[in-house]
Protein backbone atom coordinates (compact mmCIF):
# COMPACT_ATOMS: atom_id res chain seq x y z
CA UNK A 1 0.00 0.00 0.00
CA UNK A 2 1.23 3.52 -0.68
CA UNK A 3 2.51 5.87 1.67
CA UNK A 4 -0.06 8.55 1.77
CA UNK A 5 1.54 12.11 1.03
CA UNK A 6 1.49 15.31 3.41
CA UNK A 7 -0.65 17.96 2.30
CA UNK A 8 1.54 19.80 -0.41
CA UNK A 9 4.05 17.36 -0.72
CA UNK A 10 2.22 16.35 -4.27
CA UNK A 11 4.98 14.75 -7.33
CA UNK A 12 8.04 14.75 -5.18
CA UNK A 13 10.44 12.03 -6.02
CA UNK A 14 13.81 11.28 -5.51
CA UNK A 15 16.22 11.91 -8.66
CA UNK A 16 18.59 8.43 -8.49
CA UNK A 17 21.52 10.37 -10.24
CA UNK A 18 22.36 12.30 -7.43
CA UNK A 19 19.71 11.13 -4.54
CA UNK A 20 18.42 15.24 -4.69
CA UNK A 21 14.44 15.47 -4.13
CA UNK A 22 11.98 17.08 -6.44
CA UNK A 23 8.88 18.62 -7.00
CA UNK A 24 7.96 20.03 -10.44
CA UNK A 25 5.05 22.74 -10.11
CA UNK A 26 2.39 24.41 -12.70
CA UNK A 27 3.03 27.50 -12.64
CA UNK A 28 0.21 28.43 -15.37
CA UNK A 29 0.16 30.23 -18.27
CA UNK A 30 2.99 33.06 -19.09
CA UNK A 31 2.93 35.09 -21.91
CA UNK A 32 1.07 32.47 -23.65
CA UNK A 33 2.74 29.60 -22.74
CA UNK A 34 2.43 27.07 -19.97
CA UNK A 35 4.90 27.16 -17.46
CA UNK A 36 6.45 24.52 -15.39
CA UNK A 37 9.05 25.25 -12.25
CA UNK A 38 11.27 22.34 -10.69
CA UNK A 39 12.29 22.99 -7.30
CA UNK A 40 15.22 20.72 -5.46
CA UNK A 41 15.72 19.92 -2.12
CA UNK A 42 18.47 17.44 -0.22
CA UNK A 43 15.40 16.10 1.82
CA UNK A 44 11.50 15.46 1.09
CA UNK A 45 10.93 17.65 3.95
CA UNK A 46 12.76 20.79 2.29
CA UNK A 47 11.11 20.17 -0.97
CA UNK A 48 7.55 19.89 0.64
CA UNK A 49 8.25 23.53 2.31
CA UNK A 50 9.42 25.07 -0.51
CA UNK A 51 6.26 23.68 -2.09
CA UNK A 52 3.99 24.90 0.56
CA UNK A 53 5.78 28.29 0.13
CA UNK A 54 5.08 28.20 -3.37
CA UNK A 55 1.42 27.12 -2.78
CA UNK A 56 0.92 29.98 -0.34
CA UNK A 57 2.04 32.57 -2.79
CA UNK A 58 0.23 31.69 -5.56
CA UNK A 59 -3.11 31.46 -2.85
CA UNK A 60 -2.31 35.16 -2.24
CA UNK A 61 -2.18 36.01 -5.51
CA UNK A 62 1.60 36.92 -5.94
CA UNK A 63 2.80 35.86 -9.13
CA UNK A 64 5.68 33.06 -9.15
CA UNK A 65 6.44 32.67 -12.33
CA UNK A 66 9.22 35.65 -12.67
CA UNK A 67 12.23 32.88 -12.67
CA UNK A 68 15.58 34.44 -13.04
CA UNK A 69 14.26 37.45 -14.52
CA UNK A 70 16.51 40.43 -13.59
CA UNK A 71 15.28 43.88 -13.35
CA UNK A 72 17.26 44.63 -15.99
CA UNK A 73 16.18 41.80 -18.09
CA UNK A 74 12.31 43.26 -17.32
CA UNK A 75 13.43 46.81 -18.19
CA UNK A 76 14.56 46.04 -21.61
CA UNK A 77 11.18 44.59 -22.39
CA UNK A 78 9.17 47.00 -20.28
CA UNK A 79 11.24 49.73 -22.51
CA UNK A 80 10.21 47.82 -25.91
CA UNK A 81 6.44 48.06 -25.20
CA UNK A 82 7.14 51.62 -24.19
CA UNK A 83 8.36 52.24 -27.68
CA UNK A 84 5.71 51.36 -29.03
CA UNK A 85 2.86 53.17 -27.15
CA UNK A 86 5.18 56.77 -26.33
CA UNK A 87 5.99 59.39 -28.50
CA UNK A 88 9.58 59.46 -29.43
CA UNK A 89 10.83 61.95 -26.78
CA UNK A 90 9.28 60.34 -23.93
CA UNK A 91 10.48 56.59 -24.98
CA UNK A 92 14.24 58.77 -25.38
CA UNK A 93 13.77 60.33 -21.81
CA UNK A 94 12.55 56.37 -20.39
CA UNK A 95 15.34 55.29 -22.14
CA UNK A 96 18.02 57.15 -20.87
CA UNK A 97 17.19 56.92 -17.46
CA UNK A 98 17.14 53.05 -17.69
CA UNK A 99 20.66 52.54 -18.68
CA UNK A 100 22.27 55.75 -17.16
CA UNK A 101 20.54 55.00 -13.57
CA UNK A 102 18.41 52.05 -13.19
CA UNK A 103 20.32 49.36 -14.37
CA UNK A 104 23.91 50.15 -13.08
CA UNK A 105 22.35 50.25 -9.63
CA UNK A 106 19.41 47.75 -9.65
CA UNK A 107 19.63 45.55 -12.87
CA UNK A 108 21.40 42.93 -11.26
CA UNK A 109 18.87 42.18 -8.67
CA UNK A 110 16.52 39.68 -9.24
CA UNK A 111 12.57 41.50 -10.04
CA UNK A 112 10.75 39.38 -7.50
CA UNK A 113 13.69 40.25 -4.72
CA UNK A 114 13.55 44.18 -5.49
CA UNK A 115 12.92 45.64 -2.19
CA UNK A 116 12.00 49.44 -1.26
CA UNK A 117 15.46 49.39 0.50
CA UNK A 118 16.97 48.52 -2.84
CA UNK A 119 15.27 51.60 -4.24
CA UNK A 120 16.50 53.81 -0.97
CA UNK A 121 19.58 52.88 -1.51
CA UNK A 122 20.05 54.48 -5.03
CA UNK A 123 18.19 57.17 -4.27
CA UNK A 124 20.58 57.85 -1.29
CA UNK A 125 23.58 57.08 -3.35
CA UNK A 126 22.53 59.44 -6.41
CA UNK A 127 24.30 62.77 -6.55
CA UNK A 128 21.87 64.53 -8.84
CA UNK A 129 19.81 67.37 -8.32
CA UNK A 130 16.49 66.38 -6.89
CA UNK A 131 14.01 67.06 -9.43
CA UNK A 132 16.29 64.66 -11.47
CA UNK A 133 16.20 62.17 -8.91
CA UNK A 134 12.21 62.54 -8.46
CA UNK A 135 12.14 62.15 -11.99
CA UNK A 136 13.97 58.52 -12.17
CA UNK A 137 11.81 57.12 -9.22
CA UNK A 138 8.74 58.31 -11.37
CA UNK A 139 10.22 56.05 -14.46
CA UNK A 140 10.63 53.22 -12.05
CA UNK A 141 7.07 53.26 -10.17
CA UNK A 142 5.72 53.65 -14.04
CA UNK A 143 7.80 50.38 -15.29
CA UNK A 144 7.13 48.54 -12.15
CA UNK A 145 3.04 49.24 -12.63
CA UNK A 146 3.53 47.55 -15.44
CA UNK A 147 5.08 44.62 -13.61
CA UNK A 148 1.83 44.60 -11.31
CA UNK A 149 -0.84 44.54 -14.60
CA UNK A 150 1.92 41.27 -16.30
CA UNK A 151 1.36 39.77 -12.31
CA UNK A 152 5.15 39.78 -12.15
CA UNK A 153 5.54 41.51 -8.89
CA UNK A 154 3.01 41.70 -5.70
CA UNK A 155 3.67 44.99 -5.00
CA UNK A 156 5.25 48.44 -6.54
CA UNK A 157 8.39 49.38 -4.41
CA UNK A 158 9.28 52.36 -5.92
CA UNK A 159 5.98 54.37 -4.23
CA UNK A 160 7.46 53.03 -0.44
CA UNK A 161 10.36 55.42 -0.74
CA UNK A 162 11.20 58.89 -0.28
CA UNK A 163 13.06 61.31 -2.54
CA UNK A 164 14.79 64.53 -1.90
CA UNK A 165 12.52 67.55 -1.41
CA UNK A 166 12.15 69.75 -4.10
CA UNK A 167 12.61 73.89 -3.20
CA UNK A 168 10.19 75.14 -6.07
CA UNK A 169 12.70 77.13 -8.00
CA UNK A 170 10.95 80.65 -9.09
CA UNK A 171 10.19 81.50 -12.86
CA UNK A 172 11.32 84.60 -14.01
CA UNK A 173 8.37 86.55 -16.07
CA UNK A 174 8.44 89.88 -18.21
CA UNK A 175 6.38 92.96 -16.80
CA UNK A 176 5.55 95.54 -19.19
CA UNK A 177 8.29 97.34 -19.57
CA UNK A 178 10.33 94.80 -20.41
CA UNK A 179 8.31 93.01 -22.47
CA UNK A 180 8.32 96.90 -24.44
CA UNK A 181 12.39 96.04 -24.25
CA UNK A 182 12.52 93.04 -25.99
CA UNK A 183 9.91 93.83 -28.41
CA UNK A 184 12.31 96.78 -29.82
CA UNK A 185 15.16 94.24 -30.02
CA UNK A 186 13.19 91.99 -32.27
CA UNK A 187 11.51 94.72 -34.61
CA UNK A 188 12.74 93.81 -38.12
CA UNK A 189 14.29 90.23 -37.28
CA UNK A 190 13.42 87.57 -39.90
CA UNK A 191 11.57 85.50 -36.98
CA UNK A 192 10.18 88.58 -34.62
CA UNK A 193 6.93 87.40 -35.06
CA UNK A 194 7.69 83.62 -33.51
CA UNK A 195 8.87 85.24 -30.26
CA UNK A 196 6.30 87.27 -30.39
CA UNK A 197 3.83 84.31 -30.59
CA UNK A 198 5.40 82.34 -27.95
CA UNK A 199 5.16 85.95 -25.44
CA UNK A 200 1.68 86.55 -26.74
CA UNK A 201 0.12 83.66 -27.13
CA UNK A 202 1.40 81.29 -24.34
CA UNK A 203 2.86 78.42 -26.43
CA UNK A 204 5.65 76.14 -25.52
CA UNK A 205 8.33 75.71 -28.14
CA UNK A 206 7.73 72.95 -30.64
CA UNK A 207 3.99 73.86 -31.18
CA UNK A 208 5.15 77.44 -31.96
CA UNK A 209 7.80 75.86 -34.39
CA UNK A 210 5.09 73.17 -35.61
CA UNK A 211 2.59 75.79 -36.64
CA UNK A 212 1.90 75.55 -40.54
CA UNK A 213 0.27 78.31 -42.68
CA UNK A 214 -3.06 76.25 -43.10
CA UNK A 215 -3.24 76.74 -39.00
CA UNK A 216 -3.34 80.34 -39.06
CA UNK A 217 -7.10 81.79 -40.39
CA UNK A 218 -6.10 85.48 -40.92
CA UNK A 219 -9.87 85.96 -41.70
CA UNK A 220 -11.14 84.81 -38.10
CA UNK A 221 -7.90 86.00 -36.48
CA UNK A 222 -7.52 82.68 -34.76
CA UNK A 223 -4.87 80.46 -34.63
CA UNK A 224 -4.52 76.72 -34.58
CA UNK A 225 -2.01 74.48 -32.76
CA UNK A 226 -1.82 71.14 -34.58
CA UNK A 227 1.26 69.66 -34.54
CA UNK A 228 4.60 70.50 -33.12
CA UNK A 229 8.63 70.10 -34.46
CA UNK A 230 10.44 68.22 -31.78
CA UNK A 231 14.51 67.26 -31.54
CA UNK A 232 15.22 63.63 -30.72
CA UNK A 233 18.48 61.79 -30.36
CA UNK A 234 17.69 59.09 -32.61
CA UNK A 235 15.49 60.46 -35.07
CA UNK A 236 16.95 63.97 -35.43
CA UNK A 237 13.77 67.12 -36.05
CA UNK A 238 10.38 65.49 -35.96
CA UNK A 239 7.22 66.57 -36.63
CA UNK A 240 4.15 65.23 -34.42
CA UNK A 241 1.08 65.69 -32.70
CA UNK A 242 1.13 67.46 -29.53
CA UNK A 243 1.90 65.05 -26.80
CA UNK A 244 -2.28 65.11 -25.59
CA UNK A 245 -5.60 65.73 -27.04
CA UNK A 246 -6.12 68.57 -24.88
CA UNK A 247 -2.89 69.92 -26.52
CA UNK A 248 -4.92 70.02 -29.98
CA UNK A 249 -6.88 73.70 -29.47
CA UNK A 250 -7.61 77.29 -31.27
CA UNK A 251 -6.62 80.25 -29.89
CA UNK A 252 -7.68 83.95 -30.53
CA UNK A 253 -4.85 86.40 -32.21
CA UNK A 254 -4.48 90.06 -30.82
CA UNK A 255 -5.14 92.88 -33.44
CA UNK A 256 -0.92 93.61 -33.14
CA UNK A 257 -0.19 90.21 -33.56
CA UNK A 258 -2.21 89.52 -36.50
CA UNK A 259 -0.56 92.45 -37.75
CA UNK A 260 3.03 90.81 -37.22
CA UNK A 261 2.43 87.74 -38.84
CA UNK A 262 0.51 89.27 -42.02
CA UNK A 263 4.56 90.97 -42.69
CA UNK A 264 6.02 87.72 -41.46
CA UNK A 265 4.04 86.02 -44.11
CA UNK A 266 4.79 88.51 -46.68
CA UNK A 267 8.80 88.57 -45.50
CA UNK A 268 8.64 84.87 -46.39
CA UNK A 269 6.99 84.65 -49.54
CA UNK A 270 9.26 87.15 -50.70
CA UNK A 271 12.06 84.94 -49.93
CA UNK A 272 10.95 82.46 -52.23
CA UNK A 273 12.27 79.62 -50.22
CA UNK A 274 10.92 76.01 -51.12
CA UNK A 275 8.56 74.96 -47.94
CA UNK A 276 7.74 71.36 -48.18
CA UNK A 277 5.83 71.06 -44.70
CA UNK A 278 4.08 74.31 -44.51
CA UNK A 279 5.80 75.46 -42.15
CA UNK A 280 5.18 79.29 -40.36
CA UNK A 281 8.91 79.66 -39.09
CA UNK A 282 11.65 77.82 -41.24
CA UNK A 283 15.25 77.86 -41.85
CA UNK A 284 16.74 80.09 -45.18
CA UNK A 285 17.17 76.23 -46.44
CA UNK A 286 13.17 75.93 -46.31
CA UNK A 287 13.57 72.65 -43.53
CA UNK A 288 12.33 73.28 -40.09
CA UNK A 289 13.94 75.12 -37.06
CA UNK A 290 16.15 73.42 -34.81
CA UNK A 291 14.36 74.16 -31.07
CA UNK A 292 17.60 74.73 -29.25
CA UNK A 293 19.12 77.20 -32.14
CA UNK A 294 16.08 78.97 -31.08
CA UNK A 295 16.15 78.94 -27.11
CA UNK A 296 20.27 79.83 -28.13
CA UNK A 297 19.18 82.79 -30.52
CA UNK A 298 16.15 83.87 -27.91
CA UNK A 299 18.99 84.46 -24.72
CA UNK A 300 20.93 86.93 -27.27
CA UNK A 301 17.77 89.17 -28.04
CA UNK A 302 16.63 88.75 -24.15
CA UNK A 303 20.66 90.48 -23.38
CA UNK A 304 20.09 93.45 -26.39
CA UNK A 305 17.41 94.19 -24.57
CA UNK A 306 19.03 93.93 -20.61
CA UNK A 307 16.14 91.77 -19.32
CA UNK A 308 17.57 89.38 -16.66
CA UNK A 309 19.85 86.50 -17.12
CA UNK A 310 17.48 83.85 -15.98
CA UNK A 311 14.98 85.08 -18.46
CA UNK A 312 15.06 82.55 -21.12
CA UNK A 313 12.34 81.05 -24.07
CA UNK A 314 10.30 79.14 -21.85
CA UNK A 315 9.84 82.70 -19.87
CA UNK A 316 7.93 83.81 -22.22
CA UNK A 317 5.09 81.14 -21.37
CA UNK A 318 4.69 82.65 -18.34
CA UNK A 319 5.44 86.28 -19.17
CA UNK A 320 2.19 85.55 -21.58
CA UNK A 321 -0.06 84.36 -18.19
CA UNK A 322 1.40 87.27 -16.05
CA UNK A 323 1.13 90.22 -18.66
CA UNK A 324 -2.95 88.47 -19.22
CA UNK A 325 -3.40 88.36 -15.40
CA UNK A 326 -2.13 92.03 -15.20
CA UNK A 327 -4.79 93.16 -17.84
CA UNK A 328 -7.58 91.75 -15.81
CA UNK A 329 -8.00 88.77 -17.57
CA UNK A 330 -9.87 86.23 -15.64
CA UNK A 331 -8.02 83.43 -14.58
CA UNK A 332 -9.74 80.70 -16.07
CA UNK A 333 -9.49 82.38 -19.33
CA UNK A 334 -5.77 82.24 -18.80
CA UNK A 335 -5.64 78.47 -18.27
CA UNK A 336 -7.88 77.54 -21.15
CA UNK A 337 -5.11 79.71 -23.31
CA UNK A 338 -2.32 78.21 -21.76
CA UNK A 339 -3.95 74.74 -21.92
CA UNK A 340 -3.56 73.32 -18.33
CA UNK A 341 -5.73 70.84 -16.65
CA UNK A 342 -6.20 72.64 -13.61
CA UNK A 343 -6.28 76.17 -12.35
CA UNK A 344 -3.57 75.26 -10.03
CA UNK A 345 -0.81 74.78 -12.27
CA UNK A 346 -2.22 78.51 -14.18
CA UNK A 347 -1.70 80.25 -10.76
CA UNK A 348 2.50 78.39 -10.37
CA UNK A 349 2.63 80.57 -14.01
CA UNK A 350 1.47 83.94 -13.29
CA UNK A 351 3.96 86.07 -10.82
CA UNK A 352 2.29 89.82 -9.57
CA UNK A 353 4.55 92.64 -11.30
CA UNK A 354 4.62 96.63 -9.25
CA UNK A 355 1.75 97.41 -11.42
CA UNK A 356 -0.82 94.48 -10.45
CA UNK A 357 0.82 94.87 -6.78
CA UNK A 358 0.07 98.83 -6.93
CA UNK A 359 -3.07 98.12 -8.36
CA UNK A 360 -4.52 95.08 -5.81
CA UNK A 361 -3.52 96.96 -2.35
CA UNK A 362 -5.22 100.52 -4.16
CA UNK A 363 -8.20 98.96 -3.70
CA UNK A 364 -8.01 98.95 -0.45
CA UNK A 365 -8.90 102.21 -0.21
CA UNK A 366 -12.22 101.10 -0.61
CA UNK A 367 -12.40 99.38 2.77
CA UNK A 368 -12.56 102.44 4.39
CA UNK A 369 -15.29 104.92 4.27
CA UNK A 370 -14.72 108.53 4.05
CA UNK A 371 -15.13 109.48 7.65
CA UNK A 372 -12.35 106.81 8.78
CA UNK A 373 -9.80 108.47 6.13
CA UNK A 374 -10.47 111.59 7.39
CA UNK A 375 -9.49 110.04 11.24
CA UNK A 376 -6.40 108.52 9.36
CA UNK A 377 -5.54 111.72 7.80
CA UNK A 378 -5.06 113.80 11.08
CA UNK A 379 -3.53 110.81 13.18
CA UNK A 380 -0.84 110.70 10.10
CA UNK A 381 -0.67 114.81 10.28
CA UNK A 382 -0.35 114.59 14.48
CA UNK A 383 2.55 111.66 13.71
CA UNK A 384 4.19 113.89 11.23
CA UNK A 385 4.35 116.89 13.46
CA UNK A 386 5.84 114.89 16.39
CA UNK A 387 8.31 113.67 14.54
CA UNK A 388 9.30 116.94 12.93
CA UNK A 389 9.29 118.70 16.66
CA UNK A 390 12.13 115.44 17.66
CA UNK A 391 14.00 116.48 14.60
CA UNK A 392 13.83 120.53 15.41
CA UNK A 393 14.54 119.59 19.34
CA UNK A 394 17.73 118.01 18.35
């Protein structure tokens, strides 16, 4: 009669090569395949715990099936599927970060073994600036989440540590005057009018660059983002769709702006340069602008015209939501130009110049009715005279 088996201790057998015990267990299917693990033990008793184990994992739902699967081996796949789905810039920036950062410090640790202290530890050991250190934990808690949805992990250790705190550096903006400033710098440049788009419209750099004639409906005096020009490492100068649908909107034009881009039109056609893509701003060779010749080019007119030295292109975004906010336009207006999600991230671009300031404690004044300025009045007079009196004393 056979020896009736301990609970778990199912298909163990002794291997008569070496006398080593066995189990084999179903692991299920992976990927599309079934999967089979053998476990080894020196005794039935150590195989029949690491079976238990096993069954006791797979009960709580923790996926067993990883193998030897390094987290560098699970990077380089999570980073092909990321290819696929991300727009080149974003699959360059995942990409980078992988090999610069995540697998010199963590590749050679097995995926199910990663631990938050694993995590700590290069966090700790990174000597980057924080927001760059925030910003490789974010690429590792996004691959990971994709190791929870393939049930390759139980849980996502890269949201159980902490990361350097950020000090919210502040954005430089243009008040008035100095907007004035730079405006007489650019007068008469072949590409005035794209600063001039970026400072009055609000738009980031590639969707002023991607901005085609067909966008802009002189007519209508509205304006048309569509599509953007971006600079990749692999690809070289790209032209895509903005990086969300919320991205894809129409914009009004100011009377002065309009006016700008009618002679920026005209400039060009004169030129007679060959324009393939349609483009609003291109190169003398008809291709499209290179985005960092531009930011370059931008900090030279920004010096003609003595504004700051941390003013720089991406200023001009919120120079646009400042000078708006100064002219008393409401801030919800300003976040539907600037396209943001939430009011929140329209206040973090808007920064009070003298003017607004002047303006916002002058209505004060109101608070007080005209017998209480009065009281004010003669208090200030009575303070003025004392003081005067110490002065004449001495």
């Amino acid at each position: 009669m056979a020896k009736r088996r301990g609970h778990g201790a199912g298909g163990i057998y002794q291997r008569e090569s070496d006398g080593k015990w066995c189990a084999s267990v179903d692991l299920g299917f992976v990927h599309g395949k079934r999967r089979r693990k053998v476990i080894y033990g020196m005794t039935r008793n150590e195989v029949t715990d690491k079976l238990k184990a096993i069954h006791r994992d797979q009960a709580a739902g923790i996926n067993v099936a990883t193998g030897r699967q390094t987290v560098k081996a699970f990077l380089e796949r999570w980073l092909e599927v990321s290819k696929q789905r991300n727009k080149t810039r974003t699959y360059e920036g995942y990409d980078r970060i992988v090999v610069l950062y995540l697998v010199p410090h963590l590749g050679h640790i097995m995926l199910g073994k990663l631990t938050p202290e694993h995590v700590q530890t290069m966090i700790d050991r990174l000597a980057l600036a924080p927001n760059t250190v925030r910003n490789i934990r974010a690429v590792l808690r996004r691959a990971l989440n994709q190791a929870l949805k393939w049930e390759l992990v139980s849980r996502n250790v890269a949201t159980l540590v902490e990361t350097p705190r950020i000090t919210q550096e502040e954005m430089s903006a243009l008040d008035e005057q100095q907007a004035r400033a730079l405006r007489r710098v650019l007068k008469g440049d072949r590409l005035e009018a794209l600063y001039l788009v970026a400072l009055s419209l609000g738009l980031r750099r590639g969707e002023v660059l991607g901005l085609r004639g067909q966008d802009i409906d002189f007519d209508t005096a509205t304006l048309r983002i569509a599509q953007t020009v971006q600079g990749t490492r692999t690809q070289g100068l790209i032209i895509d769709t903005p990086k969300t649908k919320s991205s894809l909107r129409t914009v009004s034009i100011p009377p002065v702006l309009l006016s700008v881009l009618k002679r920026h039109r005209s400039r060009q056609e004169g030129e007679g340069i060959d324009n393939p893509h349609d483009l609003v701003f291109i190169s003398t060779t008809g291709t499209p602008l290179e985005p960092d010749n531009i930011t370059h080019r931008f900090k030279a007119f920004a010096k003609a015209a003595e504004l700051p030295g941390d003013i720089h292109f991406h200023s001009l975004r919120h120079s646009c939501a400042t000078l708006l906010l100064a002219q008393g336009v409401p801030m919800y207006a300003v976040k539907d130009i600037l396209e943001h999600d939430q009011i929140s991230t329209t206040m973090k671009y808007t920064h009070p110049t003298p003017e607004t300031m002047r303006d916002a404690t002058a209505e004060l004044d109101r608070l007080f009715p005209e017998d209480e300025k009065e009281e004010l009045h003669e208090e200030e007079q009575n303070i003025h005279s004392a003081v005067v009196n110490v002065v004449i004393d001495r």
